[in-house]
Protein backbone atom coordinates (compact mmCIF):
# COMPACT_ATOMS: atom_id res chain seq x y z
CA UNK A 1 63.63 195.41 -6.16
CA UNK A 2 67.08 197.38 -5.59
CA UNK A 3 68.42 198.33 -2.66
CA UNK A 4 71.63 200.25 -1.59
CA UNK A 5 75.04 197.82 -0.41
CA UNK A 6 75.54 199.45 2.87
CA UNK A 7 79.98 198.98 2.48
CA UNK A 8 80.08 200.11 -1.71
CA UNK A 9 77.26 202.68 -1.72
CA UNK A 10 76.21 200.53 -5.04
CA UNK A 11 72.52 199.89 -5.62
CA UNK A 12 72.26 195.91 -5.96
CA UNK A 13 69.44 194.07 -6.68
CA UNK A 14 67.46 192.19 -4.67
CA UNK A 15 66.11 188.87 -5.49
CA UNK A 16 62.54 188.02 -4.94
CA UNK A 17 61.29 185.58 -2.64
CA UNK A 18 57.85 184.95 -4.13
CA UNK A 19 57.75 181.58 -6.31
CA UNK A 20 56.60 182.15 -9.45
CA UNK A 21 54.20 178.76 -10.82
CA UNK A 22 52.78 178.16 -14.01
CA UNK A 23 50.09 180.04 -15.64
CA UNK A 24 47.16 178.28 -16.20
CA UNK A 25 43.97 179.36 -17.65
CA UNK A 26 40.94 177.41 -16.05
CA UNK A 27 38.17 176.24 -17.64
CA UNK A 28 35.17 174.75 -16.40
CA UNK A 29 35.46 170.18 -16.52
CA UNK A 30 39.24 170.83 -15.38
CA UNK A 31 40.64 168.32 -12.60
CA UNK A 32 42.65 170.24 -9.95
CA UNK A 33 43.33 169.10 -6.49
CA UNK A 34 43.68 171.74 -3.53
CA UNK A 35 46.83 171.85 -2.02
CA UNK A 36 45.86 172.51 1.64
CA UNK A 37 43.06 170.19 2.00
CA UNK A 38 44.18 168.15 -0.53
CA UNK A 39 40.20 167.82 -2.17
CA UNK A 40 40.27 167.00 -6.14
CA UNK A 41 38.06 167.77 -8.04
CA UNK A 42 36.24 169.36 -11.40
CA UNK A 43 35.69 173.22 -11.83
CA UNK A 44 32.44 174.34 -11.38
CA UNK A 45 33.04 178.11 -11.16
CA UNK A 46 36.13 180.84 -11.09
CA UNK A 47 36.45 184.64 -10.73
CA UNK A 48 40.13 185.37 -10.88
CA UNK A 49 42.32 186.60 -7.67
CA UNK A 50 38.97 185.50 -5.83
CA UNK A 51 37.78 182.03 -5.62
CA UNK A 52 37.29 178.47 -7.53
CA UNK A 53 34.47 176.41 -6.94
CA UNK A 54 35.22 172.50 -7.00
CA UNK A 55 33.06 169.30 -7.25
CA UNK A 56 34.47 166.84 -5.46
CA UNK A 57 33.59 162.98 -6.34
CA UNK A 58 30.62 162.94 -4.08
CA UNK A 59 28.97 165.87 -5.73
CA UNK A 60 30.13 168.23 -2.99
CA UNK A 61 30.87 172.00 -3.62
CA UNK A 62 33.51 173.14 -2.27
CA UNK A 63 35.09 177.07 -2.28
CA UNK A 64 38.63 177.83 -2.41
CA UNK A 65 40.93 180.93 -2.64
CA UNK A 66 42.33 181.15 -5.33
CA UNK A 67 45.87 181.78 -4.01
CA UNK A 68 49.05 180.97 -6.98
CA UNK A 69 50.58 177.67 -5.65
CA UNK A 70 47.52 177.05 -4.06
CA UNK A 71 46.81 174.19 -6.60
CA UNK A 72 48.22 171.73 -8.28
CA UNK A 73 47.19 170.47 -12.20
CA UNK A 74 48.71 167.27 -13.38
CA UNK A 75 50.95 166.97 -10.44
CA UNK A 76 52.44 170.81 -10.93
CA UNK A 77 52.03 173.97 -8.87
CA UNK A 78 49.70 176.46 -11.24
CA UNK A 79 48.82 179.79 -10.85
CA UNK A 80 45.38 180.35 -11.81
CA UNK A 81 44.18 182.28 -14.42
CA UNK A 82 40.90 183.11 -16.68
CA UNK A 83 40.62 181.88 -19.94
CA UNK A 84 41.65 184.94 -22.95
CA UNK A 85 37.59 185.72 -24.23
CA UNK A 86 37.61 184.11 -27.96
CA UNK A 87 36.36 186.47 -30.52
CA UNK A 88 32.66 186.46 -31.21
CA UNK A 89 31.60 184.78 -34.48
CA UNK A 90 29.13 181.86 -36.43
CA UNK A 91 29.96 178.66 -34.93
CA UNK A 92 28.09 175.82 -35.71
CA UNK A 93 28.94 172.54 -33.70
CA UNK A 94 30.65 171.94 -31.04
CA UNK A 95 33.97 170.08 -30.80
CA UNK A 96 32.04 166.81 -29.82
CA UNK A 97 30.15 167.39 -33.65
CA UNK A 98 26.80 168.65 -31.32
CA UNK A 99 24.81 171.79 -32.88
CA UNK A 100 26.26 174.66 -31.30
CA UNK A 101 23.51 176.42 -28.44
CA UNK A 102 25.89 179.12 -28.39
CA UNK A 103 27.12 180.84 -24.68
CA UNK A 104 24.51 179.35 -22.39
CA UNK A 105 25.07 179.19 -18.55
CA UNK A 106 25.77 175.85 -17.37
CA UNK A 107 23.14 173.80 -15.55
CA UNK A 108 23.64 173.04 -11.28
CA UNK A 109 25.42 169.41 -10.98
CA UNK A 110 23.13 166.98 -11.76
CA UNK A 111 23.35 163.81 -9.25
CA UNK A 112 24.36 161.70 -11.92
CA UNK A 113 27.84 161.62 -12.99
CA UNK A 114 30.46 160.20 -15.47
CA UNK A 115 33.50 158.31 -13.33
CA UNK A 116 36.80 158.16 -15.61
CA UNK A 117 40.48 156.51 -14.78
CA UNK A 118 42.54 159.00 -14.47
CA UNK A 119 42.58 163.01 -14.79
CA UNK A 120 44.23 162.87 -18.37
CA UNK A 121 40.64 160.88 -19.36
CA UNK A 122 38.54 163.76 -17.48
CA UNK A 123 40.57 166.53 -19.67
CA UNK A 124 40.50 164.43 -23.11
CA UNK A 125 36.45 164.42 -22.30
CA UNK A 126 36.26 168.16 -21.97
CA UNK A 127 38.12 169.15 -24.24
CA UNK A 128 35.85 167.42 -26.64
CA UNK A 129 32.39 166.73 -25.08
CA UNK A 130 32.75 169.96 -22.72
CA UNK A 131 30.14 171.63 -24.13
CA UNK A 132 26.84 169.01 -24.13
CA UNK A 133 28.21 167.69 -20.32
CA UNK A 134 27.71 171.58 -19.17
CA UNK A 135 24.17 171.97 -20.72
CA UNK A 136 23.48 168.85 -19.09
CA UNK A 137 24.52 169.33 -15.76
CA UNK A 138 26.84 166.37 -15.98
CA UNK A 139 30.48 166.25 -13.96
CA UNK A 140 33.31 163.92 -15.20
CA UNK A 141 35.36 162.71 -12.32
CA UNK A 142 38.54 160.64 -11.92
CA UNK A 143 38.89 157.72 -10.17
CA UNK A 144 42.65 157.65 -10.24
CA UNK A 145 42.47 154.00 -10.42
CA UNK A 146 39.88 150.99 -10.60
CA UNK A 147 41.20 148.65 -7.63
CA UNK A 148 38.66 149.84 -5.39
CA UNK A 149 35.42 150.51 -7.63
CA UNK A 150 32.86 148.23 -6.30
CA UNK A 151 33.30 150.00 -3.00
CA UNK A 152 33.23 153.33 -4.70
CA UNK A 153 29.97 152.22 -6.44
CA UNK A 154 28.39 150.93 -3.28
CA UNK A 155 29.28 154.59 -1.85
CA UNK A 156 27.92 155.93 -4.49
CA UNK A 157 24.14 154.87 -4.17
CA UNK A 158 23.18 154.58 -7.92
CA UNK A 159 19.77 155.39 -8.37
CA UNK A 160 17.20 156.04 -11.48
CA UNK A 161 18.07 159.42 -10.53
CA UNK A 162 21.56 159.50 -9.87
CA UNK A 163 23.18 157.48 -12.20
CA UNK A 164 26.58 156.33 -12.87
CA UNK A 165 28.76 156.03 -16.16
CA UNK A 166 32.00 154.17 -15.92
CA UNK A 167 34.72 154.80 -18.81
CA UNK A 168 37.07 152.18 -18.16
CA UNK A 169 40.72 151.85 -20.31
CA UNK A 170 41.82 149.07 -21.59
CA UNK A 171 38.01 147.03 -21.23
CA UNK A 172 39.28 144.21 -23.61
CA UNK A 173 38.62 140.34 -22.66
CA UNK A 174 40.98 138.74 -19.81
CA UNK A 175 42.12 142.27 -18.83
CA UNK A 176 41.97 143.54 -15.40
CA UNK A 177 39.17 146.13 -16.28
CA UNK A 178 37.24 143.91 -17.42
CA UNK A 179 36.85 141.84 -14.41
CA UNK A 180 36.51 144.39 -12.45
CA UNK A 181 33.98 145.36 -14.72
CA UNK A 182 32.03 142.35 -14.41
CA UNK A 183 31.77 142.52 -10.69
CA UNK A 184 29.45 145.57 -11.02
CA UNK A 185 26.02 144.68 -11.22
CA UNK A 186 23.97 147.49 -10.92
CA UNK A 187 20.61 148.09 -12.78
CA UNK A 188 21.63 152.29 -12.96
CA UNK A 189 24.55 152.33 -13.90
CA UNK A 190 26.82 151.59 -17.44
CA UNK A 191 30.13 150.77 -17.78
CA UNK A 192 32.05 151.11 -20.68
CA UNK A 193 35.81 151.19 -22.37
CA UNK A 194 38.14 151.53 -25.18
CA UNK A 195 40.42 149.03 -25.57
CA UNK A 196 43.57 151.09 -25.21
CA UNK A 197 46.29 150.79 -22.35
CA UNK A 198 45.97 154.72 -21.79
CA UNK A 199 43.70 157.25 -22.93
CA UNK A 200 46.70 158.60 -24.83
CA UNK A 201 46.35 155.60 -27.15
CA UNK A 202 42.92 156.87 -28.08
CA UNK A 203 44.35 160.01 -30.13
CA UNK A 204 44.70 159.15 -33.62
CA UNK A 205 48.76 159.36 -34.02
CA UNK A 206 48.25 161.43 -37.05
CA UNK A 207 47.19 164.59 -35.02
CA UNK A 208 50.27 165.13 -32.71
CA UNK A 209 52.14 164.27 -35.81
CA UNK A 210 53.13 160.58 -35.65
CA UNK A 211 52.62 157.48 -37.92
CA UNK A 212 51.82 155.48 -34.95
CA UNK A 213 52.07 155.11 -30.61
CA UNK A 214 55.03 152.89 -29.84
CA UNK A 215 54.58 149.72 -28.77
CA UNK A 216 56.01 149.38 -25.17
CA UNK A 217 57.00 145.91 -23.66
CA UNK A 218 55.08 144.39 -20.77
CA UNK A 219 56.20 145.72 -17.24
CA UNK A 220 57.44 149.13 -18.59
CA UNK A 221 55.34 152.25 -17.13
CA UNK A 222 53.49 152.94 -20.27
CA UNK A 223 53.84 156.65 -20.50
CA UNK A 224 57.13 156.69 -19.69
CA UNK A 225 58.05 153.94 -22.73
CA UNK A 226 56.10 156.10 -25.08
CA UNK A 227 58.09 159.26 -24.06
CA UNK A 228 61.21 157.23 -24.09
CA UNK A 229 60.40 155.38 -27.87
CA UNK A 230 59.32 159.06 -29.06
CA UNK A 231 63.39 160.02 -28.34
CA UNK A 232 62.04 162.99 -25.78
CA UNK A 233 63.28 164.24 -23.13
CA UNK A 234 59.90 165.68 -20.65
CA UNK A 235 57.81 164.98 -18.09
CA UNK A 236 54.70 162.82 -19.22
CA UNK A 237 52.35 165.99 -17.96
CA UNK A 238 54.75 168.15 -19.97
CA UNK A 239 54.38 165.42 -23.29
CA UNK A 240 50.17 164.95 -22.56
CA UNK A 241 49.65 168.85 -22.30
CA UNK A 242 50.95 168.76 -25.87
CA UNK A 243 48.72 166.15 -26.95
CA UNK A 244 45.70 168.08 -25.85
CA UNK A 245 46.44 170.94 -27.30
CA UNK A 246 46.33 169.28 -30.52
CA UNK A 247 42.88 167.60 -29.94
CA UNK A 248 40.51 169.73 -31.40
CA UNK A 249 37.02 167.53 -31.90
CA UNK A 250 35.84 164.10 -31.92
CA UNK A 251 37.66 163.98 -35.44
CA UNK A 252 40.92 163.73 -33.33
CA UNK A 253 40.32 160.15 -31.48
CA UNK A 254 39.28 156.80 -32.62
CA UNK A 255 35.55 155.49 -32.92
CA UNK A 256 35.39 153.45 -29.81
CA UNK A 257 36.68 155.98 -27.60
CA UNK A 258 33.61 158.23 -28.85
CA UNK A 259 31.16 155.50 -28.93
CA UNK A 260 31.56 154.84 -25.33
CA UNK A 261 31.49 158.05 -24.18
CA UNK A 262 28.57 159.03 -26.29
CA UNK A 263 27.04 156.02 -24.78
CA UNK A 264 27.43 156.85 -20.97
CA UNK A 265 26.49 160.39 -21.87
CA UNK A 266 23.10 159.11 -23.31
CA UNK A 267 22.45 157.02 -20.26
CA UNK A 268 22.92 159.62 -17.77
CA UNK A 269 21.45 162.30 -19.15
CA UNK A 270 17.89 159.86 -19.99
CA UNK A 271 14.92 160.28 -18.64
């Protein structure tokens, strides 16, 4: 915007004082956390310049505006946006290797959900497996950390009909997950894992074009070594928003990854 110098005569120009964030286009699974209330949780719904619906970890809906700066992705200001419409054409499967139903409206919440680590884990999982958890009803959720899950559970309630999948990293004997993992003993509900430090790990190197993940020495912040080994200089959200863009189907990770998260989909989505 210009306006005139009131001593020169001179039009100048006149900077603005609206922030300008991030575009990003939201997609239904995403993790965002609301800036005001400060609620996380998955998208269940969005009409652009209007409002986002979000499922918290207790299965609550909650409506937002859906205000630019209003919400934060991966630790960043965004400003919301609809996903571009992809062209209409024959597709068969789905990224997760399911037959394709083609555009079907997605099922109300079911009770039961799938819990995850972190919010890079509830991406990774739809981005792949996106498509079945929507037919089913299903929510992915992150914990942001295992240290208090047995409460969580407790809160929870597990029940034949409201039942509870655990994807835990790093579920490999003597590590922390693991007894953690033990300490839930709960007839409806499954916990399983990868073996992997980070759900990073679980992308075969090969698809964001390296031999292998670097090996990073005990006490370093794991993400941070990686980035660091790599020689690059950004943010890990910066590096992992690279890493999913590159994921395009179950092809993309290793077998135990899948298998467990075929598993907890199986379990509660039976019967």
């Amino acid at each position: 915007m210009a306006k005139r110098d009131r001593w020169s005569g001179e039009d100048i120009l006149e900077a603005s004082l609206t922030p300008e964030y991030p575009i990003l286009e939201v997609r239904s699974g995403m993790v965002l956390t609301h800036t005001g209330s400060q609620t996380t949780g998955t998208v269940a719904g969005f009409s652009e310049g209007d409002k986002v619906v979000l499922v918290d970890r207790f299965g609550q809906r909650q409506l937002f505006k859906a205000l630019d700066g209003a919400f934060l992705h991966d630790g960043v200001r965004v400003a919301l946006r609809a996903p571009a419409e992809k062209l209409d054409g024959p597709r068969q499967f789905t990224a997760s290797g399911s037959v394709d139903a083609g555009r079907r409206r997605a099922r109300v919440a079911n009770a039961s959900r799938i819990w995850v680590e972190g919010i890079h884990d509830a991406e990774l999982l739809e981005k792949i497996w996106g498509d079945d958890l929507r037919v089913a009803g299903i929510v992915v959720e992150p914990l942001h950390g295992v240290d208090d899950l047995v409460e969580a559970v407790t809160e929870f309630r597990p029940a034949n009909n409201r039942r509870l999948g655990l994807l835990l990293d790093h579920l490999v004997p003597g590590s922390k997950e693991a007894r953690i993992a033990a300490t839930i003993d709960e007839k409806w509900v499954l916990v399983c894992g990868h073996p992997y430090v980070d759900i990073w790990e679980a992308v075969r190197p090969g698809t964001i074009g390296i031999q292998a993940w670097p090996a990073v020495p005990p006490g370093q912040p794991w993400k941070e070594g990686v980035i660091a080994a790599l020689g690059m200089d950004v943010q890990p959200g910066q590096f992992w928003g690279k890493v999913l863009e590159s994921v395009t189907s179950y092809r993309d990770v290793d077998t135990p990854l899948v298998n467990a998260v075929e598993q907890l989909i199986d379990f509660v989505t039976a019967d």
